[in-house]
Each structure stands twice: as structure tokens, then as C-alpha cells.
C-alpha atoms as a PDB file:
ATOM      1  CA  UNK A   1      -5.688 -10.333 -44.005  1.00  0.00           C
ATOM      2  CA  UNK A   2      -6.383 -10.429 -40.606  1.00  0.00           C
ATOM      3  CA  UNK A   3      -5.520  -6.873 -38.545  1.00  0.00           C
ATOM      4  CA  UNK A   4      -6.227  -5.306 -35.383  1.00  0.00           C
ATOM      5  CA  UNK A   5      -6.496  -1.618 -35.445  1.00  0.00           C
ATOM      6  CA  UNK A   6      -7.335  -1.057 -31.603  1.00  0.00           C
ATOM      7  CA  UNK A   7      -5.681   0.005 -30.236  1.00  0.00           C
ATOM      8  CA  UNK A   8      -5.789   0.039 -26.916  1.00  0.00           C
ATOM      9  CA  UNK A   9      -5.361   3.787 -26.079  1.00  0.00           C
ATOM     10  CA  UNK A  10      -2.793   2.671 -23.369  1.00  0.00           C
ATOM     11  CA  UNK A  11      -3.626   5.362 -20.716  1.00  0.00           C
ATOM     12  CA  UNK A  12      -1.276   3.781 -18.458  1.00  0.00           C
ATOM     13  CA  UNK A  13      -0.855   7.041 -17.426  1.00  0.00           C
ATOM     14  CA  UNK A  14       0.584   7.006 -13.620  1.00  0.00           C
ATOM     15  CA  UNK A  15      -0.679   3.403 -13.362  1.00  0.00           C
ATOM     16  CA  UNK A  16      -4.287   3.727 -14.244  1.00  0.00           C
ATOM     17  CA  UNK A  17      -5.547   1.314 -17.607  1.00  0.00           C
ATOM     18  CA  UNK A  18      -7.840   2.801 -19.813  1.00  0.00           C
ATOM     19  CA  UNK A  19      -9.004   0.751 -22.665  1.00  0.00           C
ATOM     20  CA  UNK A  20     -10.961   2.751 -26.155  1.00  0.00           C
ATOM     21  CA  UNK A  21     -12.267   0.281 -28.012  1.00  0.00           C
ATOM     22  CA  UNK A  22     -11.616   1.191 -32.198  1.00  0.00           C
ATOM     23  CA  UNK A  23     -12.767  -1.674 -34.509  1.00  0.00           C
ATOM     24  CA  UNK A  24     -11.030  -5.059 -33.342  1.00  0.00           C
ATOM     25  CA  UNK A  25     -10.239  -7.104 -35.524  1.00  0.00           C
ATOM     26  CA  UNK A  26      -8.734 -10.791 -35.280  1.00  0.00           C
ATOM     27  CA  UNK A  27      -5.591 -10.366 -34.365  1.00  0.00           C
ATOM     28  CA  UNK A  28      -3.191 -12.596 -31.773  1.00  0.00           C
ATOM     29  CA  UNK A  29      -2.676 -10.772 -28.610  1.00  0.00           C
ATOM     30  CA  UNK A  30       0.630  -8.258 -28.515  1.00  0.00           C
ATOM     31  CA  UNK A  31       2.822  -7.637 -25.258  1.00  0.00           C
ATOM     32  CA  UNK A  32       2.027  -4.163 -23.781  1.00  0.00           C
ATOM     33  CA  UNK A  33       5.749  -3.071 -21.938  1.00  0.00           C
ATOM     34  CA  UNK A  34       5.014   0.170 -19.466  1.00  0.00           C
ATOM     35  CA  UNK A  35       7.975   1.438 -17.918  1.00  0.00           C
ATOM     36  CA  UNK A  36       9.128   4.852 -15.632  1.00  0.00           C
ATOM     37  CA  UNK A  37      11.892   5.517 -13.858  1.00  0.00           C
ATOM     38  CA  UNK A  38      11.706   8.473 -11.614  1.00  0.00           C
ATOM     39  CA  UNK A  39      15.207  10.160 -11.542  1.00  0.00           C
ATOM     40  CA  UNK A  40      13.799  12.186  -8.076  1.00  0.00           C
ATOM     41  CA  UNK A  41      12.917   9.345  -6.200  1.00  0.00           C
ATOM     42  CA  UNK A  42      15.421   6.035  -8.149  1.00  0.00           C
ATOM     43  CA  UNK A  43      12.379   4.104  -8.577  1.00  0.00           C
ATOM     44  CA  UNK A  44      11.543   2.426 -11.793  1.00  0.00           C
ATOM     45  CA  UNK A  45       8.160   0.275 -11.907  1.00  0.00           C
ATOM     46  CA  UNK A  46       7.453  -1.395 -14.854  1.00  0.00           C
ATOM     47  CA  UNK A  47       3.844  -2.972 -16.024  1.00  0.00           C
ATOM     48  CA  UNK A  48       3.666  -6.210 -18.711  1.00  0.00           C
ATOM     49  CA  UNK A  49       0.459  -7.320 -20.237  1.00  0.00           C
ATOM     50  CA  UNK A  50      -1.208  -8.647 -23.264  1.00  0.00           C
ATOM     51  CA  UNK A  51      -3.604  -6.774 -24.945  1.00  0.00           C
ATOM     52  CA  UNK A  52      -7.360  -8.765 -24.872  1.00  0.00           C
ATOM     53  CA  UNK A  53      -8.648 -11.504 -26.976  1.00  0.00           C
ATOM     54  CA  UNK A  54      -9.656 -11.277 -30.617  1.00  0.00           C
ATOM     55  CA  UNK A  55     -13.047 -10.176 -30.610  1.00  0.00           C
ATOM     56  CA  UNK A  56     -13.808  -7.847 -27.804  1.00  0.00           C
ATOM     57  CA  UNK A  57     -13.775  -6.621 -24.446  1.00  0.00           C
ATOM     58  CA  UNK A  58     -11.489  -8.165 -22.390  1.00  0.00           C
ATOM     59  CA  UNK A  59      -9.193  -6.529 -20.340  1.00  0.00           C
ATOM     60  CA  UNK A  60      -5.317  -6.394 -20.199  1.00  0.00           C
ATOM     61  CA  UNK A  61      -4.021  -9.951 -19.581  1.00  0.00           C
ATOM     62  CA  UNK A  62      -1.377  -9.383 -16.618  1.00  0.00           C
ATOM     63  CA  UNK A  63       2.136 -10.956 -17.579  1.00  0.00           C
ATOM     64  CA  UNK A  64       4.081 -12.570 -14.303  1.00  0.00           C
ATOM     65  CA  UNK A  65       7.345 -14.658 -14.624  1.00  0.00           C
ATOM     66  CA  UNK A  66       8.700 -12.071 -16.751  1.00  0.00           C
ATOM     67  CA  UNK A  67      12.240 -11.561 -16.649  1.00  0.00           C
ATOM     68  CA  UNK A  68      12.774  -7.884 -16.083  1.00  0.00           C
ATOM     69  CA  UNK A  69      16.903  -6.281 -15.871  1.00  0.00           C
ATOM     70  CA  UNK A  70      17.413  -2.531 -15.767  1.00  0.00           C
ATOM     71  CA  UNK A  71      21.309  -1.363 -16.910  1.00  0.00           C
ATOM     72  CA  UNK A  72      22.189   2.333 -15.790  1.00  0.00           C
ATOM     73  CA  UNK A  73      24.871   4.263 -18.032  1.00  0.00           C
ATOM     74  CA  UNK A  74      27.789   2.479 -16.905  1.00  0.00           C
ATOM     75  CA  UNK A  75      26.565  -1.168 -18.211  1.00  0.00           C
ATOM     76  CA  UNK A  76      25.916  -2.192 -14.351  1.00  0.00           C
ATOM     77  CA  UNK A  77      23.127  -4.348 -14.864  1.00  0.00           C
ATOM     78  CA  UNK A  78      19.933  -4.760 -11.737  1.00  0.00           C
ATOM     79  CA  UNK A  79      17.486  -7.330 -11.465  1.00  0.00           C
ATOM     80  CA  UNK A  80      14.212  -6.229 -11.640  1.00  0.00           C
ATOM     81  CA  UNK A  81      11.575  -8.432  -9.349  1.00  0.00           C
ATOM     82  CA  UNK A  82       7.979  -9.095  -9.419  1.00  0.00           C
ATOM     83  CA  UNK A  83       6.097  -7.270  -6.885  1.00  0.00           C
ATOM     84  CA  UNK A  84       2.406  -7.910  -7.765  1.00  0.00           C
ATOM     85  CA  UNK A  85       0.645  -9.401 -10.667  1.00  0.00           C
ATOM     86  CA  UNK A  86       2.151  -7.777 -13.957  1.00  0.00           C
ATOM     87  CA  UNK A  87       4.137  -5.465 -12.180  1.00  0.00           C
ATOM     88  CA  UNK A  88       8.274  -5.202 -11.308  1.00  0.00           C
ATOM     89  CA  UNK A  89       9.881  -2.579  -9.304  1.00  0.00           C
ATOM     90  CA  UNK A  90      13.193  -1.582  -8.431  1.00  0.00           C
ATOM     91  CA  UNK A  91      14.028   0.715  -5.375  1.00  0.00           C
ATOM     92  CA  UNK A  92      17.321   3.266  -4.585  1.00  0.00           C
ATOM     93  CA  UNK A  93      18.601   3.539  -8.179  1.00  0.00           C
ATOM     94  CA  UNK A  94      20.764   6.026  -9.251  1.00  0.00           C
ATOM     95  CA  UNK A  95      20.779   7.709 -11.929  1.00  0.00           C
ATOM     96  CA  UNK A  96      21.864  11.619 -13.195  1.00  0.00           C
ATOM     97  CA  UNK A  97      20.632  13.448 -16.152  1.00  0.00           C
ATOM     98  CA  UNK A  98      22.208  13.246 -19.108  1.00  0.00           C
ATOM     99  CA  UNK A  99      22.774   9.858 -18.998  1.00  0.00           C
ATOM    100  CA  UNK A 100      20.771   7.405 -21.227  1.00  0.00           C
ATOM    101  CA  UNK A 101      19.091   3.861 -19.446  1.00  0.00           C
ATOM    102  CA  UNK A 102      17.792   0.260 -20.476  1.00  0.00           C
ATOM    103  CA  UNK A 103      14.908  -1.472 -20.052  1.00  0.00           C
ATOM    104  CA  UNK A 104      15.123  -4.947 -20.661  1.00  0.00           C
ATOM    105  CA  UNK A 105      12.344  -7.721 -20.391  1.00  0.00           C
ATOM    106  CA  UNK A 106      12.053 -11.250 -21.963  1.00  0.00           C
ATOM    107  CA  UNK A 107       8.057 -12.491 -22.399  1.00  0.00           C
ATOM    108  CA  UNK A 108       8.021 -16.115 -22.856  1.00  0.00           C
ATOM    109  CA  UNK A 109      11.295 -16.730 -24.647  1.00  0.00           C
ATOM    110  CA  UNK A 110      11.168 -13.274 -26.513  1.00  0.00           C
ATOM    111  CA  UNK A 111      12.955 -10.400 -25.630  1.00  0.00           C
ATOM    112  CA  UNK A 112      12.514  -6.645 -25.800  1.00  0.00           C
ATOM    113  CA  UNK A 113      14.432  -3.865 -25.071  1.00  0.00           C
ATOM    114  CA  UNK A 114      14.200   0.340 -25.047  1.00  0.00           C
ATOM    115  CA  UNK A 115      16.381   2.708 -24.386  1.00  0.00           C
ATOM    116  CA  UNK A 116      15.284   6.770 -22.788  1.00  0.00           C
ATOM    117  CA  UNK A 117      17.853   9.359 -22.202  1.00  0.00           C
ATOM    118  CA  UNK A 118      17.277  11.619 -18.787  1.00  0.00           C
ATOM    119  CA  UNK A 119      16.969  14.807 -19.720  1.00  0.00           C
ATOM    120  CA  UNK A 120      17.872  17.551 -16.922  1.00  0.00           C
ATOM    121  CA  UNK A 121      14.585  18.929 -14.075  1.00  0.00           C
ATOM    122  CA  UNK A 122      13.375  22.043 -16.160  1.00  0.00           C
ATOM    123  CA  UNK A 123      12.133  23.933 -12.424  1.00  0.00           C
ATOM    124  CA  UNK A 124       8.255  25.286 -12.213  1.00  0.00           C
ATOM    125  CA  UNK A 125       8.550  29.248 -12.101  1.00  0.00           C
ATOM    126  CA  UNK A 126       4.885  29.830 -10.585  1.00  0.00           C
ATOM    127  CA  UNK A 127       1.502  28.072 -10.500  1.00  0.00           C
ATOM    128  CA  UNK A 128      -1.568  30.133 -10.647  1.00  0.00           C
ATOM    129  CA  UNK A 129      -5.108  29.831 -11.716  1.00  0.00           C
ATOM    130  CA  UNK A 130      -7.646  32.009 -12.931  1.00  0.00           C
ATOM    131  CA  UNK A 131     -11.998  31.861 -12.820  1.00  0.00           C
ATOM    132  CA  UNK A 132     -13.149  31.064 -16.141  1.00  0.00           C
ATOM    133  CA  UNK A 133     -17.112  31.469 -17.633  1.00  0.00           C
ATOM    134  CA  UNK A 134     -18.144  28.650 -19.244  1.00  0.00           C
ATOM    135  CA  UNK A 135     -16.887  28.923 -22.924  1.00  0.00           C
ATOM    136  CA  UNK A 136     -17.861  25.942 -25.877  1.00  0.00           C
ATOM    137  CA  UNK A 137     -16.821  22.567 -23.980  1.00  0.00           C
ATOM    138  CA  UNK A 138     -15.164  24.151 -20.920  1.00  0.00           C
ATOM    139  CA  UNK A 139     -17.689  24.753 -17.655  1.00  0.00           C
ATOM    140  CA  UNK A 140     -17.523  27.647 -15.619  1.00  0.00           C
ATOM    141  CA  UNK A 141     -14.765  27.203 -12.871  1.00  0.00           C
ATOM    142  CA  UNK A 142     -10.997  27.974 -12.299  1.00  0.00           C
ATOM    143  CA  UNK A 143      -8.397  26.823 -14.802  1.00  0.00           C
ATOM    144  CA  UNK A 144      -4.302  26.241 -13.832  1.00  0.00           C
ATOM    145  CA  UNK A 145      -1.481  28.202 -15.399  1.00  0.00           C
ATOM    146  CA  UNK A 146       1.758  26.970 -15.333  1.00  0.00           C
ATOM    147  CA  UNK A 147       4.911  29.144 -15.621  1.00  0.00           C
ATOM    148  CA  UNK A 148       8.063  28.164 -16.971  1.00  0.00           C
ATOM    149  CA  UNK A 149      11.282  29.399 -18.896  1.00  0.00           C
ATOM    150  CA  UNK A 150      12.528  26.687 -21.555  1.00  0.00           C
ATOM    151  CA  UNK A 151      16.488  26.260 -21.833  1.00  0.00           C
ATOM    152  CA  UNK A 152      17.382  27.633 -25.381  1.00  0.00           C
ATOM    153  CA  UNK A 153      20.621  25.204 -25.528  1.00  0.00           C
ATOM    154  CA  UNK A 154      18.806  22.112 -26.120  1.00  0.00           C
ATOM    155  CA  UNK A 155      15.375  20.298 -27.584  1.00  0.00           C
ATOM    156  CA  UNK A 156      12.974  19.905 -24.701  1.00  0.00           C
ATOM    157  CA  UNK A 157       9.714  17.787 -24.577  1.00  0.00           C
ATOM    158  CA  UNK A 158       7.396  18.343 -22.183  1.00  0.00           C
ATOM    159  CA  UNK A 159       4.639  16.430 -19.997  1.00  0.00           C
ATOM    160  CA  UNK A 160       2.362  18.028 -17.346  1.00  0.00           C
ATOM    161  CA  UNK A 161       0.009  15.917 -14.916  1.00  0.00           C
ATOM    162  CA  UNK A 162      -2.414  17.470 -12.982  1.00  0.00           C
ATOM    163  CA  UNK A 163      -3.966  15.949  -9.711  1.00  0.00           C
ATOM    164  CA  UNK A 164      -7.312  17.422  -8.303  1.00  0.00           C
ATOM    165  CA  UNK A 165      -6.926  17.091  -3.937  1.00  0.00           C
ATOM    166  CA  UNK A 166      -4.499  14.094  -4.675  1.00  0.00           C
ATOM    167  CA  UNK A 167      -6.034  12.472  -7.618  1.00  0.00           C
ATOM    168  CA  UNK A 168      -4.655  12.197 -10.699  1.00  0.00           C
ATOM    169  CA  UNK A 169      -6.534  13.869 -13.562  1.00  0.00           C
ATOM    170  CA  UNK A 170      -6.468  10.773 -15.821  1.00  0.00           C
ATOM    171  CA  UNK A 171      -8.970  11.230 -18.657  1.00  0.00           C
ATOM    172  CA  UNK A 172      -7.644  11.509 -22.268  1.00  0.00           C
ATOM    173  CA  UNK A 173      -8.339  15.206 -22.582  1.00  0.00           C
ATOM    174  CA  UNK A 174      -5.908  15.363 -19.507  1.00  0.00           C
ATOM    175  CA  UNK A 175      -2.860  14.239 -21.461  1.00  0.00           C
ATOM    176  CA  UNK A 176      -1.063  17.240 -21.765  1.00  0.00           C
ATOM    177  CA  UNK A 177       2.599  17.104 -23.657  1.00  0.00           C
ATOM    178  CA  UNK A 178       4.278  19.692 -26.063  1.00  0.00           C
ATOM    179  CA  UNK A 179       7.877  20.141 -27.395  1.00  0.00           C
ATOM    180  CA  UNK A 180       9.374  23.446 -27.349  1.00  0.00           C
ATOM    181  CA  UNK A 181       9.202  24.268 -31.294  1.00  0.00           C
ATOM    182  CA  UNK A 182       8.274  28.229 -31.019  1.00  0.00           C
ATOM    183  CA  UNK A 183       8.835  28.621 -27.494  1.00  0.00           C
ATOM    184  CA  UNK A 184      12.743  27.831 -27.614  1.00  0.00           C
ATOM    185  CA  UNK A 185      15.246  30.049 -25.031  1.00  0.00           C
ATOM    186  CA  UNK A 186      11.234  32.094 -24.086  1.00  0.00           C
ATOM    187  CA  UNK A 187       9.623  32.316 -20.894  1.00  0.00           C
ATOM    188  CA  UNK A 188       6.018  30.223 -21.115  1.00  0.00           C
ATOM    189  CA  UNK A 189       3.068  30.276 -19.801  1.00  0.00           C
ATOM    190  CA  UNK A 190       0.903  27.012 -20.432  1.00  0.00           C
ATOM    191  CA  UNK A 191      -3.020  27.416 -19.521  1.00  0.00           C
ATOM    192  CA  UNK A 192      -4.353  24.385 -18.472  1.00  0.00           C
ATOM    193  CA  UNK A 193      -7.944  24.192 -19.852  1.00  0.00           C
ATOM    194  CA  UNK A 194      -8.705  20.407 -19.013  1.00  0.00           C
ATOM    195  CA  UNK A 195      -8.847  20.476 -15.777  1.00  0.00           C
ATOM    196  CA  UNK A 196     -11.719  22.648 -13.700  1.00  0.00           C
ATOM    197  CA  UNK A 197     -11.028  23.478  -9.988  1.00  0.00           C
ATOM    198  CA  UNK A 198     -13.529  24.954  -7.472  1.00  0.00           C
ATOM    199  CA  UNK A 199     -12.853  27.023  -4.760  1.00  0.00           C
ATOM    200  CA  UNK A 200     -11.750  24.980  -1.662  1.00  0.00           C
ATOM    201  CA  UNK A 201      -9.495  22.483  -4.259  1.00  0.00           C
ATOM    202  CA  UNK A 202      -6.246  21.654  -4.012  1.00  0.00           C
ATOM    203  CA  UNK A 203      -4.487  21.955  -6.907  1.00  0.00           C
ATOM    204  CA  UNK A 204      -0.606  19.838  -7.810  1.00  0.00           C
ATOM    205  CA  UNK A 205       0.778  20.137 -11.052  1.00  0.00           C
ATOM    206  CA  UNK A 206       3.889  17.646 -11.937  1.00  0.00           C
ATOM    207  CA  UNK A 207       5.961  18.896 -14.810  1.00  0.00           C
ATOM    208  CA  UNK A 208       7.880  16.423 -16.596  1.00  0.00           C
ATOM    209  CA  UNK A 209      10.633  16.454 -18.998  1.00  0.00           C
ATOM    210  CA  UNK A 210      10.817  13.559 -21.170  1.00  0.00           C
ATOM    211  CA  UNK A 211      12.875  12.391 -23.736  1.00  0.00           C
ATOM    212  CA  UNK A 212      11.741  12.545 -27.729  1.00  0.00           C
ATOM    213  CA  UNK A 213      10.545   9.241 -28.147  1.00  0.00           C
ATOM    214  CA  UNK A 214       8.139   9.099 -25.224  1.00  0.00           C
ATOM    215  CA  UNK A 215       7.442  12.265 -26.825  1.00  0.00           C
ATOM    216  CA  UNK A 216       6.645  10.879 -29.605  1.00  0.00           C
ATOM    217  CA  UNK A 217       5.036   8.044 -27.982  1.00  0.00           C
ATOM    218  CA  UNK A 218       2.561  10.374 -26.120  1.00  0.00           C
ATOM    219  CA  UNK A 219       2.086  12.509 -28.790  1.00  0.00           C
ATOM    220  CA  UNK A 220       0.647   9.614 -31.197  1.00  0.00           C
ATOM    221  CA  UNK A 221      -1.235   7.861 -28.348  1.00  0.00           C
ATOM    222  CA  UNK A 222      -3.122  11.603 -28.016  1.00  0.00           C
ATOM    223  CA  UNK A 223      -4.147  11.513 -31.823  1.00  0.00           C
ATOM    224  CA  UNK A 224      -5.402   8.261 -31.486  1.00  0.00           C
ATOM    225  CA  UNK A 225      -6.950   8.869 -28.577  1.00  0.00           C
ATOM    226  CA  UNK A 226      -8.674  11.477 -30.592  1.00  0.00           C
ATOM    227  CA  UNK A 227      -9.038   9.661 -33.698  1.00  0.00           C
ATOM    228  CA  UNK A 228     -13.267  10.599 -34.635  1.00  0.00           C
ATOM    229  CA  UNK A 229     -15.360   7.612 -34.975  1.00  0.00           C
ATOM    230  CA  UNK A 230     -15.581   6.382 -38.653  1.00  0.00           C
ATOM    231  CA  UNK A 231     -12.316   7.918 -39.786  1.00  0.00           C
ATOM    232  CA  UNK A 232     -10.008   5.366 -41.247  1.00  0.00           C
ATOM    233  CA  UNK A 233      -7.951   2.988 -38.432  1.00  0.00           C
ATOM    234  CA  UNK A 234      -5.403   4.621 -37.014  1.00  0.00           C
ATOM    235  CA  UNK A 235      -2.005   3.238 -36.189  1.00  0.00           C
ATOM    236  CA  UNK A 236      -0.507   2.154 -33.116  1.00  0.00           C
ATOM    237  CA  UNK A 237       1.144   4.453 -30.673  1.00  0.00           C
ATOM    238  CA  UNK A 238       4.901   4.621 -31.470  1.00  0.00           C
ATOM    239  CA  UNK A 239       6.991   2.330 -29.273  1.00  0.00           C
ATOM    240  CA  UNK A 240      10.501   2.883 -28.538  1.00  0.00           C
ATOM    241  CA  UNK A 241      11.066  -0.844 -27.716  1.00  0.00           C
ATOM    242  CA  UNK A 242      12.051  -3.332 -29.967  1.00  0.00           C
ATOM    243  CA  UNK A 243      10.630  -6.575 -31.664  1.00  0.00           C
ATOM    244  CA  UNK A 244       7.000  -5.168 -32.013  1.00  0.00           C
ATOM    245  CA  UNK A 245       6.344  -4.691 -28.020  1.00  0.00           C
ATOM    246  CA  UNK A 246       3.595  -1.673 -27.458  1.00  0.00           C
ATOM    247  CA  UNK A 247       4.102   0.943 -24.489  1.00  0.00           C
ATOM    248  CA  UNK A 248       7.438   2.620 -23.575  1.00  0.00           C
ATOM    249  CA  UNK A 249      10.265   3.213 -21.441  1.00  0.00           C
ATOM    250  CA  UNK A 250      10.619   6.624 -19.989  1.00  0.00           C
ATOM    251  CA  UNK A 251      13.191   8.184 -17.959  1.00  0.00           C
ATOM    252  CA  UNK A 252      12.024  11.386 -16.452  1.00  0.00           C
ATOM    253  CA  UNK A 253      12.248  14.396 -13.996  1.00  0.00           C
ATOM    254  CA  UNK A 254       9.875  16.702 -13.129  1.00  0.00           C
ATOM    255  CA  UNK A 255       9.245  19.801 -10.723  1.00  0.00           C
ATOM    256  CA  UNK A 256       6.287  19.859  -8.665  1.00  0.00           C
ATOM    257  CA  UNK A 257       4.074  22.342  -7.337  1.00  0.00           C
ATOM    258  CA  UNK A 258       0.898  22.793  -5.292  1.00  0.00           C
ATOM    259  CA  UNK A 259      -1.868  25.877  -4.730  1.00  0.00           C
ATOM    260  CA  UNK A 260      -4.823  25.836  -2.795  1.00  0.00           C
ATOM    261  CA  UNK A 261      -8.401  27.497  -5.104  1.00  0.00           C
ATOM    262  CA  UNK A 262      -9.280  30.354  -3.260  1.00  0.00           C
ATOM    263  CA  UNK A 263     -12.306  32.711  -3.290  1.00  0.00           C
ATOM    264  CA  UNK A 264     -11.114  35.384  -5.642  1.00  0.00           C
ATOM    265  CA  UNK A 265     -11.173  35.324  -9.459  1.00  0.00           C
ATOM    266  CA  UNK A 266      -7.933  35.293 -10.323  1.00  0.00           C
ATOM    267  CA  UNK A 267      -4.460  34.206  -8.465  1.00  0.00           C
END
């Protein structure tokens, strides 16, 4: 039987494609659904594609002519249009935490469909960043620290993104997301060890809060991500839309904030 254990380590992470290649097999191409919907801003852009051909090294196959609808919490349902190849975006939406949203697209007579709940802007309490030696894998230079207190009356799932003078830190040792098991109703503070600033940087940090299946869905595209060559094939990254579509449908909010690296060890 006939499998494909890619899988793509969809780093469609703030619009950038990274393909890992892990053992393909034959396999008939699967649809690849990336949706976000930025509560801050109402915009929601969604990215469809097919993963690559059977044996190799192609890239993501761009899907146009989709049909793409978005349907807020009252059942109001929006058109969602085709703005460049593979990609649909819908402006001025509103939307409130605490509300759950749907993502609906149909591929070629076949429809999918995922829900995400918006969770509620968990605010940034400081940023800060402090000189590090260099220490195993990390180099010598100045790492973030993010400062936060988590709400003790729910769950919370977490998701920070880093940009280095107003690019995003994309790699897959950049993927930073955590739930709040042990740090529940606590004030945190998160070290951010990925990323290495030098003096003269500029540093933003985006803090997300995400809902538990593009939790999840982040979570297992991290361990696959990080799968060691010649271990057995890992599994596709958990999708929260239906009828066997990969990627995910996120709601979100975040809190942003921005430092400057200046010439002192510690800030």
C-alpha cells in the first residue's frame, strides 16, 4: 500500500512556504487549506494548494477558482474573493472574542470546513532582552524575554512570533507555542532562545492567543518538524478541517511589542 509520509512541514507561518522533505512516497496530491483571521485588524486571508507530485520536489501547486465563504457567530455568511494566485482575502470583518467562526472552501466539487473559537488579547506586560555567551547550539548575542500574566479562569494556548528589524523569524526552531499547563493564574516569563539580536536590532515580538486546535495543530507540526532522520514516519500535522484537508483555520489576537538592542548587557 501506497503512503505518503511527508509531510510537508507546512511553515505557512505568516505567509512564508517551507517545504522538509521526509520519505515521499506515491501518494495522490492532498489540498493544503491555510487560514487567519486577525480579530485586531478584521482581515482573514486564506491560502489553498496541493501538496507536490508523487515522487519529489515540487512545490505547492497554487489552487484558484476556489470557492471560499467565511460565516461570523451570528450565521451571516461573506464571500471570500480571489486576490492572487492561491490566495482569498476578506477586509473590515468583525468579529469579538468569545465568539467561534467558519471557514468554508469547496476544491473542485469537494468541500471543507473548520471551525476556531477567538479567544480574548492576553496583553504583553514587558519585553526585555538580555546578552548571552555562546552556550551548546546558541551563539553569543542577546536573547528576548517576554513577560506576561496568564488568566487563571480559563485554558490558554499560546503563540509568539518574533521579527528581527521587520522580518519575520521564520525558521522551524522559531515556532514558538505553549499552553498554560503549570503556569495557570502565574505571572510568566518566556526566554526566547531562538532568536539572536545584536546591538543596533530592532526587536517586535507578536503574542498570540490561539485556540486548542491550532494548538494542537502547531504543536504536532513542531514534532514533525523535529522528527530525527531515520526515525519511523511521522504523521501528519493535526487539521481541524474536515474531509482529510491539511492546514488550519485560526482565529487569533495578539499584543505586540517592540525594543530597540542596545549597548548594555542586559535590559
Amino acid at each position: 500500500m501506497n503512503k505518503i509520509y511527508y509531510i510537508l512541514v507546512l511553515l505557512f507561518l505568516a505567509g512564508c512556504e517551507k517545504v522538509i522533505d521526509v520519505d515521499l512516497n506515491e501518494a495522490s496530491p492532498e489540498i493544503v487549506i491555510e487560514g487567519n483571521l486577525n480579530a485586531r485588524s478584521g482581515e482573514l486571508e486564506v491560502k489553498i494548494s496541493k501538496t507536490g507530485s508523487y515522487f519529489g520536489n515540487d512545490e505547492l501547486q497554487k489552487v484558484n477558482d476556489a470557492t471560499v465563504f467565511f460565516e461570523n457567530h451570528s450565521g451571516a455568511v461573506f464571500p471570500v474573493d480571489e486576490t492572487a494566485d492561491g490566495v482569498y482575502q476578506k477586509n473590515n470583518l468583525q468579529v469579538q472574542p468569545g465568539n467561534e467562526y467558519r471557514l468554508l472552501v469547496e476544491v473542485e466539487g469537494v468541500e471543507y470546513s473548520a471551525r476556531s473559537f477567538l479567544n480574548t488579547e492576553i496583553p504583553i506586560d514587558s519585553l526585555s532582552y538580555r546578552l548571552y555567551d555562546r552556550i551548546a547550539f546558541f551563539d553569543r548575542g542577546y536573547r528576548l524575554m517576554l513577560y506576561f500574566s496568564d488568566p487563571p479562569e480559563v485554558e490558554n494556548f499560546y503563540r509568539v512570533k518574533v521579527y528581527k528589524n521587520d522580518t519575520l523569524q521564520n525558521d522551524v526552531s522559531d515556532l514558538v507555542v505553549f499552553d498554560d499547563t503549570g503556569l495557570n493564574g502565574k505571572y510568566v516569563e518566556v526566554t526566547l532562545r531562538g532568536q539572536r539580536f545584536d546591538e543596533g536590532d530592532t526587536a517586535r515580538v507578536e503574542f498570540l492567543t490561539l485556540d486548542k486546535s491550532v494548538y494542537e495543530y502547531f504543536s504536532s507540526l513542531r514534532e514533525l518538524a523535529n522528527t530525527n532522520p531515520g526515525s519511523p514516519a511521522p504523521a501528519n500535522p493535526i487539521s481541524n478541517f474536515s474531509n482529510g484537508a491539511l492546514g488550519y483555520f485560526s482565529a487569533w489576537s495578539y499584543d505586540s511589542r517592540d525594543i530597540v538592542i542596545e549597548n548594555s548587557r542586559n535590559y
